[in-house]
C-alpha atoms as a PDB file:
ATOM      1  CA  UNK A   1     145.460  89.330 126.970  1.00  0.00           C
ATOM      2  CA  UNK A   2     142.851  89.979 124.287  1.00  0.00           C
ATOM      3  CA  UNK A   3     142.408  93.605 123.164  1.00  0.00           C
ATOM      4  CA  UNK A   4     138.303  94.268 124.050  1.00  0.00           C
ATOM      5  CA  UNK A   5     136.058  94.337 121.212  1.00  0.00           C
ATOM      6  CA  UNK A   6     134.077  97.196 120.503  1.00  0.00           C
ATOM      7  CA  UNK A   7     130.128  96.203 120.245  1.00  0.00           C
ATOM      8  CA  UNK A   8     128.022  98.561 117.964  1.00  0.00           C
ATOM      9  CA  UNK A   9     124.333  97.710 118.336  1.00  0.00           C
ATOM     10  CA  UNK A  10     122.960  97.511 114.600  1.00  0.00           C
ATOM     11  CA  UNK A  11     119.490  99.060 114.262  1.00  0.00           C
ATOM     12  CA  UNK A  12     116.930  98.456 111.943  1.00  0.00           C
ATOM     13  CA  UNK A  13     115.907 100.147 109.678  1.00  0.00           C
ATOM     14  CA  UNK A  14     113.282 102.960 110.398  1.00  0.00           C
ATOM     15  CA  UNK A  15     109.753 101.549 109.499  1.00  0.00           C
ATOM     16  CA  UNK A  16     108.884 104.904 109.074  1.00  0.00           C
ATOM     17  CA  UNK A  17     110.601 104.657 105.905  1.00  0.00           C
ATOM     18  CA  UNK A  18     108.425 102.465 104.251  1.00  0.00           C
ATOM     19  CA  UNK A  19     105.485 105.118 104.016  1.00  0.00           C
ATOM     20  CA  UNK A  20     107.923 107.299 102.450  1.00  0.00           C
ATOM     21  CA  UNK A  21     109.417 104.787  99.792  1.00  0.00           C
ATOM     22  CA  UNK A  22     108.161 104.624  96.306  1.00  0.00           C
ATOM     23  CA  UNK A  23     105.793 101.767  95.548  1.00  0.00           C
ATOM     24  CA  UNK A  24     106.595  98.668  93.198  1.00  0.00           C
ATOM     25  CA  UNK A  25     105.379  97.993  90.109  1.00  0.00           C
ATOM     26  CA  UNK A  26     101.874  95.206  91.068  1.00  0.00           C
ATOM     27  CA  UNK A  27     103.987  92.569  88.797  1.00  0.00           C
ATOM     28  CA  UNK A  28     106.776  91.640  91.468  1.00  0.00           C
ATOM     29  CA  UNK A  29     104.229  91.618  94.940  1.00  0.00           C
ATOM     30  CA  UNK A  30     104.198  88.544  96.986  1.00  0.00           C
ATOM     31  CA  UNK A  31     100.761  87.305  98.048  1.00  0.00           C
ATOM     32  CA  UNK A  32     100.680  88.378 101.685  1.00  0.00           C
ATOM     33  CA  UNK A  33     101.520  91.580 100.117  1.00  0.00           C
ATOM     34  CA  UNK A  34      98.718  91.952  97.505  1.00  0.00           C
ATOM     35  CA  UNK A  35      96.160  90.417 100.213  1.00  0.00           C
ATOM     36  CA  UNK A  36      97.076  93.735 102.617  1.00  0.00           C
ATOM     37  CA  UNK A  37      98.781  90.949 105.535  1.00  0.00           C
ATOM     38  CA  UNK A  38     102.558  92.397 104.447  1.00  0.00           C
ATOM     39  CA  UNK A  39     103.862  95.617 104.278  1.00  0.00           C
ATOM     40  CA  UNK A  40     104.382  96.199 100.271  1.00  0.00           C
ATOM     41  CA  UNK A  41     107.747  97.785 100.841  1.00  0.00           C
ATOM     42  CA  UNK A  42     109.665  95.249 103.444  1.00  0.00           C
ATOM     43  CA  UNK A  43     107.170  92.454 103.320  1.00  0.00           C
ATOM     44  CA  UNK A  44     107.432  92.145 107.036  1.00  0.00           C
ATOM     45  CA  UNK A  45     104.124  90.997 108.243  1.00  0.00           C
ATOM     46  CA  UNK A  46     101.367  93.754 109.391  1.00  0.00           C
ATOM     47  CA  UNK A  47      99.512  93.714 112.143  1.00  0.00           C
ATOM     48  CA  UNK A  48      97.386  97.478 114.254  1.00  0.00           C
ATOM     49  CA  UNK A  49      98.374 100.382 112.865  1.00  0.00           C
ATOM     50  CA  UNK A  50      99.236  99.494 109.417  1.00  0.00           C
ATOM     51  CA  UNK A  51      98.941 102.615 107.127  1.00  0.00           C
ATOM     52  CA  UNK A  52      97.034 102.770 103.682  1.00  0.00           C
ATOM     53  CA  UNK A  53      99.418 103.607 100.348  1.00  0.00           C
ATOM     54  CA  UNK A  54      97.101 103.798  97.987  1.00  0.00           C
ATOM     55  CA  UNK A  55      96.239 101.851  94.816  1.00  0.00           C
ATOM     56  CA  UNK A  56      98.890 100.366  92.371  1.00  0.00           C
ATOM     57  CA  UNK A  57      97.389 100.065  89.238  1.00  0.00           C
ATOM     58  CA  UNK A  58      98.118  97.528  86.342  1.00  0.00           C
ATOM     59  CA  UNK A  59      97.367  94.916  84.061  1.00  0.00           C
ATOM     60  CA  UNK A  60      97.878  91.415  81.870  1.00  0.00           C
ATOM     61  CA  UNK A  61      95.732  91.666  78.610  1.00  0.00           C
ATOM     62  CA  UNK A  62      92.119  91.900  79.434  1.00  0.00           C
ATOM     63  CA  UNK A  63      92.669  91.163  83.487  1.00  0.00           C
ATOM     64  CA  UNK A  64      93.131  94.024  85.564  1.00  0.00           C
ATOM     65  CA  UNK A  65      95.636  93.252  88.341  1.00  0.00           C
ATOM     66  CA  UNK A  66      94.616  96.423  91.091  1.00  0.00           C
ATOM     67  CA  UNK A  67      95.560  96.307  94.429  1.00  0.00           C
ATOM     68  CA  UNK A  68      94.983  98.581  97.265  1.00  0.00           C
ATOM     69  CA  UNK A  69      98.200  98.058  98.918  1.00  0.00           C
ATOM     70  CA  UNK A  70      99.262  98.817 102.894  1.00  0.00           C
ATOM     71  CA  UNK A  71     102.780  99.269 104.608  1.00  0.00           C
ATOM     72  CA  UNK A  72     104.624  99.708 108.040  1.00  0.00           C
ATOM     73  CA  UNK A  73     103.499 102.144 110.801  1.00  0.00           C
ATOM     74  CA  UNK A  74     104.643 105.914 110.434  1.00  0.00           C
ATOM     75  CA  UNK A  75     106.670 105.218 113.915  1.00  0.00           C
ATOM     76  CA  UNK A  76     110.341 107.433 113.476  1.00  0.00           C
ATOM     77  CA  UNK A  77     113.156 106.730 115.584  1.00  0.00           C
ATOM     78  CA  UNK A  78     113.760 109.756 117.889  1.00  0.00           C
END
């Protein structure tokens, strides 16, 4: 007879976490994630609730690259 396995649910990460991250540099975004559709921190797509970061600021030579840049909902695990 088999010994019983012991089953650990593994949860995700808290998406809370992603408004408290730091933000990339604008060089290594996807395009969902410069175009405010992905959260600039996990890249998972956003949909209500999404929560301005702010601006992240760069450029290449005379083009300015700016993006105002969004991420997950401020929901913590209790």
């Amino acid at each position: 007879m088999q010994k019983p396995t012991l089953v650990v649910p593994i949860r995700p990460p808290s998406r809370g976490a992603c408004a408290r991250a730091p933000l990339p540099a604008v060089y290594g975004l996807a395009w969902a994630q410069r175009a405010g559709r992905a959260c600039v921190i996990c890249g998972q797509p956003l949909t209500t609730g999404a929560v301005s970061r702010g601006w992240i600021y760069g450029k290449h030579g005379a083009h300015r690259l700016d993006v105002e840049v969004w991420c997950c909902p401020k929901t913590e695990d209790p």
